[in-house]
PDB file of N, CA and C in Angstrom:
ATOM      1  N   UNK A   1      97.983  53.581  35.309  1.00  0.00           N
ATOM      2  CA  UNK A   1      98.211  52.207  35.660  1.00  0.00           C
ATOM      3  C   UNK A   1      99.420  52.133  36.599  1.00  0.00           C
ATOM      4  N   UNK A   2      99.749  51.417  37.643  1.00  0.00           N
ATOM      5  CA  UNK A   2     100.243  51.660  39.026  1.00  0.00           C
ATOM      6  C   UNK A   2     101.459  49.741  38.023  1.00  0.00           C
ATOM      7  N   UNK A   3     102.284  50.809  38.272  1.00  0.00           N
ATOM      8  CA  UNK A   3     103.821  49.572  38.344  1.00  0.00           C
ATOM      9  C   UNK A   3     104.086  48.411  39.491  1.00  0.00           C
ATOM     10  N   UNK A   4     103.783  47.830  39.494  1.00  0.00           N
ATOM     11  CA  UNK A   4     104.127  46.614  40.254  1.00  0.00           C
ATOM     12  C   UNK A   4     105.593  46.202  40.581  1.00  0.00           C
ATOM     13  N   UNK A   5     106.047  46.448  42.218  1.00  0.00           N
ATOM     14  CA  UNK A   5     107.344  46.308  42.503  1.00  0.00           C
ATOM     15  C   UNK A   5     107.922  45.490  43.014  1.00  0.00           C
ATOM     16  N   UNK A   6     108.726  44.807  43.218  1.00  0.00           N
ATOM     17  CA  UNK A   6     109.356  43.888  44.946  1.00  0.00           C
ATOM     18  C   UNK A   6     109.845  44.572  45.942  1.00  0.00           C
ATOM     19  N   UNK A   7     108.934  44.979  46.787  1.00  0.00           N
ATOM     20  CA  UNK A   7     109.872  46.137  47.788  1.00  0.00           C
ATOM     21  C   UNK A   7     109.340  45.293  49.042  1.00  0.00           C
ATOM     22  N   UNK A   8     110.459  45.200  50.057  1.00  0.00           N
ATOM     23  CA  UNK A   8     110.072  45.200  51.431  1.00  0.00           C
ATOM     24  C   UNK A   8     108.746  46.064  51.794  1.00  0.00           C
ATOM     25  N   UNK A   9     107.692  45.366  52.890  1.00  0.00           N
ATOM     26  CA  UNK A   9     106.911  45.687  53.346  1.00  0.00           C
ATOM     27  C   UNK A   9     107.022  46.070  54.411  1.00  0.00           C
ATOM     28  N   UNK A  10     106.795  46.906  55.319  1.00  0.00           N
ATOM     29  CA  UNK A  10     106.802  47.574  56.457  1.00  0.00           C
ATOM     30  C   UNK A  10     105.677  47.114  57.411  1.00  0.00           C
ATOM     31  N   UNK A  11     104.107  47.336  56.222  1.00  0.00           N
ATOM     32  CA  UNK A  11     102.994  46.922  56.980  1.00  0.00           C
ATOM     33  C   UNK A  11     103.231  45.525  57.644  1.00  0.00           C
ATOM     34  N   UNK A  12     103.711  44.449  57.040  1.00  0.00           N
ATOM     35  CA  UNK A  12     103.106  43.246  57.315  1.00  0.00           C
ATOM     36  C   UNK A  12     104.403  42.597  58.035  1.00  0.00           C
ATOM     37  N   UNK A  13     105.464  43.119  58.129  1.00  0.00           N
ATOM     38  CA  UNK A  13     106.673  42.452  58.140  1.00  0.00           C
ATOM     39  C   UNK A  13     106.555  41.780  59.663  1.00  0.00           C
ATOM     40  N   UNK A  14     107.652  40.524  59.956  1.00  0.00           N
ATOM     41  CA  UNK A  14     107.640  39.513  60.425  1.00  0.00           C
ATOM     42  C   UNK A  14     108.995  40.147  61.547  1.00  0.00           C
ATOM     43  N   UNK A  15     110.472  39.801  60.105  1.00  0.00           N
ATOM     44  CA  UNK A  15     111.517  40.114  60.556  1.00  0.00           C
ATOM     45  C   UNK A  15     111.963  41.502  59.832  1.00  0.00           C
ATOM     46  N   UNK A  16     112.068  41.535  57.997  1.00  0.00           N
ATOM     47  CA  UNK A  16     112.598  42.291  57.513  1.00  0.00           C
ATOM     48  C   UNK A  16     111.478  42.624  56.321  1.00  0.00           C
ATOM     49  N   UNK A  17     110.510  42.267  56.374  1.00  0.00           N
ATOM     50  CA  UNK A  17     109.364  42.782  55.351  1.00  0.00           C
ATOM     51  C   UNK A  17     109.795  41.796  53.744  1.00  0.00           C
ATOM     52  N   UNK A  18     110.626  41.031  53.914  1.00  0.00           N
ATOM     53  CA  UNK A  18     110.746  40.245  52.748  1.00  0.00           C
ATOM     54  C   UNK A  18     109.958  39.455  52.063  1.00  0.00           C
ATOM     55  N   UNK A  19     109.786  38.585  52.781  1.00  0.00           N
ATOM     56  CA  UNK A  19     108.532  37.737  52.521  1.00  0.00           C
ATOM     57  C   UNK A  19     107.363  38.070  52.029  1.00  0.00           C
ATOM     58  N   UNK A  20     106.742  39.535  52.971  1.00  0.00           N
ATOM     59  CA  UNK A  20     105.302  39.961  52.840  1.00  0.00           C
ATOM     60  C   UNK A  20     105.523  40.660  51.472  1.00  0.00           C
ATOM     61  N   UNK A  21     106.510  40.975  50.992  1.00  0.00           N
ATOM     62  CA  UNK A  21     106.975  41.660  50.132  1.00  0.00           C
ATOM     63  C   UNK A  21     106.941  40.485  48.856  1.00  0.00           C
ATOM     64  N   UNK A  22     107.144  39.452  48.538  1.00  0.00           N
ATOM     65  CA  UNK A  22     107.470  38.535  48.047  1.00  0.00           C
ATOM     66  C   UNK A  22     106.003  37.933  47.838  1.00  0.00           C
ATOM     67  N   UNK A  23     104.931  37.951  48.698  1.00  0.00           N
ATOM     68  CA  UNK A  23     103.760  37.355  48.692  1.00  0.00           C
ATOM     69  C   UNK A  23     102.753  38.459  47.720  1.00  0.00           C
ATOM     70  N   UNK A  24     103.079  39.443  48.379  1.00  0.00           N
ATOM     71  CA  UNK A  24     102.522  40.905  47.805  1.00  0.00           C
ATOM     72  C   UNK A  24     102.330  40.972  46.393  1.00  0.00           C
ATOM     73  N   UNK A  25     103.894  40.475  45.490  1.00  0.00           N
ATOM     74  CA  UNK A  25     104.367  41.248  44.332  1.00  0.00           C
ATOM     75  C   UNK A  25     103.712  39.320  43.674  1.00  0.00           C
ATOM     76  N   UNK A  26     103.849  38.283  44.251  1.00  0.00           N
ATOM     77  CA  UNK A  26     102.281  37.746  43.709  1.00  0.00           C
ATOM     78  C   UNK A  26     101.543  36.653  43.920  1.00  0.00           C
ATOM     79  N   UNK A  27     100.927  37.780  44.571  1.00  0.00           N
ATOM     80  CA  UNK A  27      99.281  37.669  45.124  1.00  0.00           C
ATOM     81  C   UNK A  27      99.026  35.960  45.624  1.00  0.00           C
ATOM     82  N   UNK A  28      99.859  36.231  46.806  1.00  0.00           N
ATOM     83  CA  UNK A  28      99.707  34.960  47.759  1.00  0.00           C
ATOM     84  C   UNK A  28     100.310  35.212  49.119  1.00  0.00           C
ATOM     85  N   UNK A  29      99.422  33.759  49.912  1.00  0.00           N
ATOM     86  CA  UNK A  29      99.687  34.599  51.353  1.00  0.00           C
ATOM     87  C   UNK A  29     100.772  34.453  52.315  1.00  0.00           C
ATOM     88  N   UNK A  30     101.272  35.894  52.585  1.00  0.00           N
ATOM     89  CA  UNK A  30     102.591  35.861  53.271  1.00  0.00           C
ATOM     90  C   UNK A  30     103.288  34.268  53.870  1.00  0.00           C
ATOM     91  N   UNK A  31     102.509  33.834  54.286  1.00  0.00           N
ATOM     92  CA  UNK A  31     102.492  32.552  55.105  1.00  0.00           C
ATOM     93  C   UNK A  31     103.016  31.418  54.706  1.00  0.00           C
ATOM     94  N   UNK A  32     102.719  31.165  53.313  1.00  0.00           N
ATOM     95  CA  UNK A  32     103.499  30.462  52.437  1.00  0.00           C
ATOM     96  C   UNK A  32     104.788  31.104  52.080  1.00  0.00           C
ATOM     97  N   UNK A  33     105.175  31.753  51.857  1.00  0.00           N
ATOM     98  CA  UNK A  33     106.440  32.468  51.499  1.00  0.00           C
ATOM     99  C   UNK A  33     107.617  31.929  52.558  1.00  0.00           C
ATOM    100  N   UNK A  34     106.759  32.418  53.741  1.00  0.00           N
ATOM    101  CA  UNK A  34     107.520  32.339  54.925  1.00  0.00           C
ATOM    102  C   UNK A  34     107.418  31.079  55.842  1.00  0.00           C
ATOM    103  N   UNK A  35     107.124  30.099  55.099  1.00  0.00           N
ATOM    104  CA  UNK A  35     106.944  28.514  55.123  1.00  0.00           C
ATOM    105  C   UNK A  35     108.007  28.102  54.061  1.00  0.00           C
ATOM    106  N   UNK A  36     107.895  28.751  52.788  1.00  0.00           N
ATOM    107  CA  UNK A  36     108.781  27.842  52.051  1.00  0.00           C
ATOM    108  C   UNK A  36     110.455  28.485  52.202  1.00  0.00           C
ATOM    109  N   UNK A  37     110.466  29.846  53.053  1.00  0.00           N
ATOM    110  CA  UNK A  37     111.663  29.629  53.746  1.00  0.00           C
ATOM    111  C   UNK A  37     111.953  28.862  55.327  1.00  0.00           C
ATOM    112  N   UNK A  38     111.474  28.746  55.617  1.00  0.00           N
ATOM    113  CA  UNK A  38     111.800  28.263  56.786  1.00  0.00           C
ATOM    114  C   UNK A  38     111.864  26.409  55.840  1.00  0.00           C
ATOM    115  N   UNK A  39     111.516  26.084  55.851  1.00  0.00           N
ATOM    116  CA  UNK A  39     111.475  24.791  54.917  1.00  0.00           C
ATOM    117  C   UNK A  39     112.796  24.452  54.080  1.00  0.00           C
ATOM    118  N   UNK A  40     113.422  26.029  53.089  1.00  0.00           N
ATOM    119  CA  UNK A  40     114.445  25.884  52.808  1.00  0.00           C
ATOM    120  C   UNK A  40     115.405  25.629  53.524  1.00  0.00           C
ATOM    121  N   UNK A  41     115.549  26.956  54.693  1.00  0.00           N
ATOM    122  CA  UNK A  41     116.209  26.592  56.298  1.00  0.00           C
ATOM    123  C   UNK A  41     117.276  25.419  56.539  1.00  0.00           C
ATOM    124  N   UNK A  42     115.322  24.405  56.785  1.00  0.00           N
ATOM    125  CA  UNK A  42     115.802  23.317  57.389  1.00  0.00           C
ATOM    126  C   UNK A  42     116.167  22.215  56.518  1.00  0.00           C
ATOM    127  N   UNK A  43     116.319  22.212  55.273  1.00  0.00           N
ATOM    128  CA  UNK A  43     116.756  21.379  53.993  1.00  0.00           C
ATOM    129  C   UNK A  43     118.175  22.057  53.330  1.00  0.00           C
ATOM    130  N   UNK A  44     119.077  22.383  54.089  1.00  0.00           N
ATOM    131  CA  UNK A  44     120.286  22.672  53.574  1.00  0.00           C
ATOM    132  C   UNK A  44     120.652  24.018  53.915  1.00  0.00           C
ATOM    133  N   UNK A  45     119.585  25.107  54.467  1.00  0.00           N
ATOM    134  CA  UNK A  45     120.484  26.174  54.554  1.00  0.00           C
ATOM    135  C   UNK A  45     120.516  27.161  53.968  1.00  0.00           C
ATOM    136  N   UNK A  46     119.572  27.077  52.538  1.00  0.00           N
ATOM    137  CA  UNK A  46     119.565  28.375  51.831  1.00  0.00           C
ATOM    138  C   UNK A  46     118.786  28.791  51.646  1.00  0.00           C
ATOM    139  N   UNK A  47     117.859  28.857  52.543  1.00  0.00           N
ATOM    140  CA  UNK A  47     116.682  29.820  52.796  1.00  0.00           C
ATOM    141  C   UNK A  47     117.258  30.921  53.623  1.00  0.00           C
ATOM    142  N   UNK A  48     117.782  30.645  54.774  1.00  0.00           N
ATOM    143  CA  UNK A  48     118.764  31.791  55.214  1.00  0.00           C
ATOM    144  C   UNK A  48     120.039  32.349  54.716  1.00  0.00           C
ATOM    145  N   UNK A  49     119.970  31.614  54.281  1.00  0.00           N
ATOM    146  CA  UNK A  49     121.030  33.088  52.880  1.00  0.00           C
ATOM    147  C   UNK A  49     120.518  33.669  52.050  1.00  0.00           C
ATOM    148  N   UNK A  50     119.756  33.236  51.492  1.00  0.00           N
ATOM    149  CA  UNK A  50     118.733  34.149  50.250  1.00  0.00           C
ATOM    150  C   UNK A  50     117.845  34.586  51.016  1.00  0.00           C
ATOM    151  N   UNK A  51     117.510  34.724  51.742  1.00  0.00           N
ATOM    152  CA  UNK A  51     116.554  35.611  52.754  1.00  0.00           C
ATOM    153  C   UNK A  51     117.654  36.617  53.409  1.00  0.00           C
ATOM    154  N   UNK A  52     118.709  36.604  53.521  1.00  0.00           N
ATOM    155  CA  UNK A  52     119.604  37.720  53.870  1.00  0.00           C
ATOM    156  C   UNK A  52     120.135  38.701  52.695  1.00  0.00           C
ATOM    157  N   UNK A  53     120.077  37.812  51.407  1.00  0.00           N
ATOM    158  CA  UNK A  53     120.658  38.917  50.238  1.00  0.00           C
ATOM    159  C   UNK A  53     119.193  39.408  50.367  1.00  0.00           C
ATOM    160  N   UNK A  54     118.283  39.147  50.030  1.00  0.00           N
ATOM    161  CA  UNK A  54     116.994  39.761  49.776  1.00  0.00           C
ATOM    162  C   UNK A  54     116.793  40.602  50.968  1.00  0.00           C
ATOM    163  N   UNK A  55     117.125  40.606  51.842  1.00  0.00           N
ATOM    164  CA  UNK A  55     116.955  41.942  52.889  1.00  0.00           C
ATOM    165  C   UNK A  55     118.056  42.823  52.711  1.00  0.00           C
ATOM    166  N   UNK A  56     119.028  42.473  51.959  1.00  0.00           N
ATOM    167  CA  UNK A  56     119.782  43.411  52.037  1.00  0.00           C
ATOM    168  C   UNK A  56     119.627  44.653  50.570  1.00  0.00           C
ATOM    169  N   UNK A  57     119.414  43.114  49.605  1.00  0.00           N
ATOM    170  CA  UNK A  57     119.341  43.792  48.391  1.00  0.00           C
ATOM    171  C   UNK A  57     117.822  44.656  47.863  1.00  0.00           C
ATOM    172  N   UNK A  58     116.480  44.435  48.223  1.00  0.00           N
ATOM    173  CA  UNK A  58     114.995  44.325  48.329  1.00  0.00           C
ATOM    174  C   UNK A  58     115.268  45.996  48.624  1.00  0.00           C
ATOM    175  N   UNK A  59     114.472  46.750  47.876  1.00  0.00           N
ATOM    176  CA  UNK A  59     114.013  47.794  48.625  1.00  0.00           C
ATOM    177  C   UNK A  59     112.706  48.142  49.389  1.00  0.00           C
ATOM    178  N   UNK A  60     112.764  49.192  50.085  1.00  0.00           N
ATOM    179  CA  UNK A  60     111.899  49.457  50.816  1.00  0.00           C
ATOM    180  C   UNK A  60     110.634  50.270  50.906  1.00  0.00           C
ATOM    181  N   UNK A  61     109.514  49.694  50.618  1.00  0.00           N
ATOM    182  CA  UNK A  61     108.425  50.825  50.035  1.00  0.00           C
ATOM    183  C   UNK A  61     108.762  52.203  50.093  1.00  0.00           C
ATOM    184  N   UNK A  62     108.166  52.628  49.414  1.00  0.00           N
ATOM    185  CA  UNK A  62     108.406  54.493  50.025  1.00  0.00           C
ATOM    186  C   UNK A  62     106.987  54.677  50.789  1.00  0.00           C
ATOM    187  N   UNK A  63     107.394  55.678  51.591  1.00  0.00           N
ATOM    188  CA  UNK A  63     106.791  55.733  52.675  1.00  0.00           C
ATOM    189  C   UNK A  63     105.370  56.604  51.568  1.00  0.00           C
ATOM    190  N   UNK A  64     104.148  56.829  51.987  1.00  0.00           N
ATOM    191  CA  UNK A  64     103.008  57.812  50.909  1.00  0.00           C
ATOM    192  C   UNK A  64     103.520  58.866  50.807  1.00  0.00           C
ATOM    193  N   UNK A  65     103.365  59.751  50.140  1.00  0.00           N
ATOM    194  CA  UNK A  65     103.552  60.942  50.203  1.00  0.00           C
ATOM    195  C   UNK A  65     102.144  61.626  49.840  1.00  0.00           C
ATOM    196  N   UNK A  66     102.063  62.730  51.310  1.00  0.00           N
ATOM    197  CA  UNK A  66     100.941  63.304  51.555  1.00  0.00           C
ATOM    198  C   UNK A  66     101.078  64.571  50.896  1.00  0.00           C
ATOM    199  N   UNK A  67      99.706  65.552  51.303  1.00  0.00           N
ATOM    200  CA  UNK A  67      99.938  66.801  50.868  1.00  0.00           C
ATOM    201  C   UNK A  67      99.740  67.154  52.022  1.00  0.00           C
ATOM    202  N   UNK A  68     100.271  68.786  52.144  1.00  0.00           N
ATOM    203  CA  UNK A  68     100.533  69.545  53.094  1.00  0.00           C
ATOM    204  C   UNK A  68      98.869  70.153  53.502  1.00  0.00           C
ATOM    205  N   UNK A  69      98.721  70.708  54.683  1.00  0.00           N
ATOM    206  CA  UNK A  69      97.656  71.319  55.186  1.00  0.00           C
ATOM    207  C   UNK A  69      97.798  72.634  54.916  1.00  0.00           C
ATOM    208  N   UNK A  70      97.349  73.464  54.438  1.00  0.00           N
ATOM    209  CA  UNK A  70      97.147  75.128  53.968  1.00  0.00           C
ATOM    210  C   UNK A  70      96.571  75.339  55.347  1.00  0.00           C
ATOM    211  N   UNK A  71      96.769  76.293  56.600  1.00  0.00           N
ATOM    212  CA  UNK A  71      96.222  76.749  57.303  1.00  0.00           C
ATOM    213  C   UNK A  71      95.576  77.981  57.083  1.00  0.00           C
ATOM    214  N   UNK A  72      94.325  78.443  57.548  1.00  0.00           N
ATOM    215  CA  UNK A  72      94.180  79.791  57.275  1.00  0.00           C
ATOM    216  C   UNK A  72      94.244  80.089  58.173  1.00  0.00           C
ATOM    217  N   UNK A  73      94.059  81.778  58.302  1.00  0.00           N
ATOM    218  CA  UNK A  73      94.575  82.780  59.318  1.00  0.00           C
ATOM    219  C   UNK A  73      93.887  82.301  61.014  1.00  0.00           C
ATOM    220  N   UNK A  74      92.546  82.006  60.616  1.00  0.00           N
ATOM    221  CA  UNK A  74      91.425  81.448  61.657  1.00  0.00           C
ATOM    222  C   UNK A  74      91.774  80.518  62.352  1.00  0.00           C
ATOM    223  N   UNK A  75      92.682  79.527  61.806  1.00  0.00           N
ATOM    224  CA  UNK A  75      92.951  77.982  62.316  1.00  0.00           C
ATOM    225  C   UNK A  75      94.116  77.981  63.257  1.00  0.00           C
ATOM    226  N   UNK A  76      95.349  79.423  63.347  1.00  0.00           N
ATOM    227  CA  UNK A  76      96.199  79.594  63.600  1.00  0.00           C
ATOM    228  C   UNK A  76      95.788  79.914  65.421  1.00  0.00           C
ATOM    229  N   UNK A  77      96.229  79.576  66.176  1.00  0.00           N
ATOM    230  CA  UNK A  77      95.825  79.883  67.686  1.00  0.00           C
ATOM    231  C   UNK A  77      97.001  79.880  68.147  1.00  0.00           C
ATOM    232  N   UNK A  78      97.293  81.277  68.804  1.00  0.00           N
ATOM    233  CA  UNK A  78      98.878  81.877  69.581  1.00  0.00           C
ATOM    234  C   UNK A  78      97.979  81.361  70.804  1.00  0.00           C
ATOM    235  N   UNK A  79      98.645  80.298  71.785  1.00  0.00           N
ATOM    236  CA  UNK A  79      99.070  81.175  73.621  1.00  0.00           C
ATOM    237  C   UNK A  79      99.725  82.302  73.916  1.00  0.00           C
ATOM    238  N   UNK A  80      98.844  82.718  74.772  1.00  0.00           N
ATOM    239  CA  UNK A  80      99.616  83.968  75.452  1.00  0.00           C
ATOM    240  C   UNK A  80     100.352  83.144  76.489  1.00  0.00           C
ATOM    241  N   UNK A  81     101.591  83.626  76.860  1.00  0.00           N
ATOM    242  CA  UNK A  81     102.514  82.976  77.819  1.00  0.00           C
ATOM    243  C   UNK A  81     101.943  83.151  78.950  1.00  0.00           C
TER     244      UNK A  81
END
């Protein structure tokens, strides 16, 4: 069973992946998020401050982690200079 996080998004991000990050963790669309800051914004101001701790404080997905390619001997191709 896969843990559910608040991490900045990379894929979807705007400015700082906050929002998409924020919509993500639940299950609504970026768009609103990033409506009801801009909304905060313009009603006093603290949408852009809490949108700055949250980019600062929010972490950042981890990137996948792949597996490596095993080459065999066949797959290996030298140039000759």
């Amino acid at each position: 069973m896969s843990e559910k996080r608040l991490v900045k998004l990379r894929s979807d991000q705007m400015v700082c992946g906050v929002a998409s990050g924020i919509a993500n963790y639940l299950n609504i669309d970026p768009a609103i998020v990033r409506l009801l800051f801009v909304l905060m914004a313009l009603t006093g101001g603290h949408g852009v401050l809490i949108y700055i701790v949250l980019a600062i404080l929010m972490p950042e997905e981890s990137a996948p982690v792949g597996k490596a390619h095993v080459f065999d001997e066949e797959e290996i191709i030298i140039k000759e200079a």
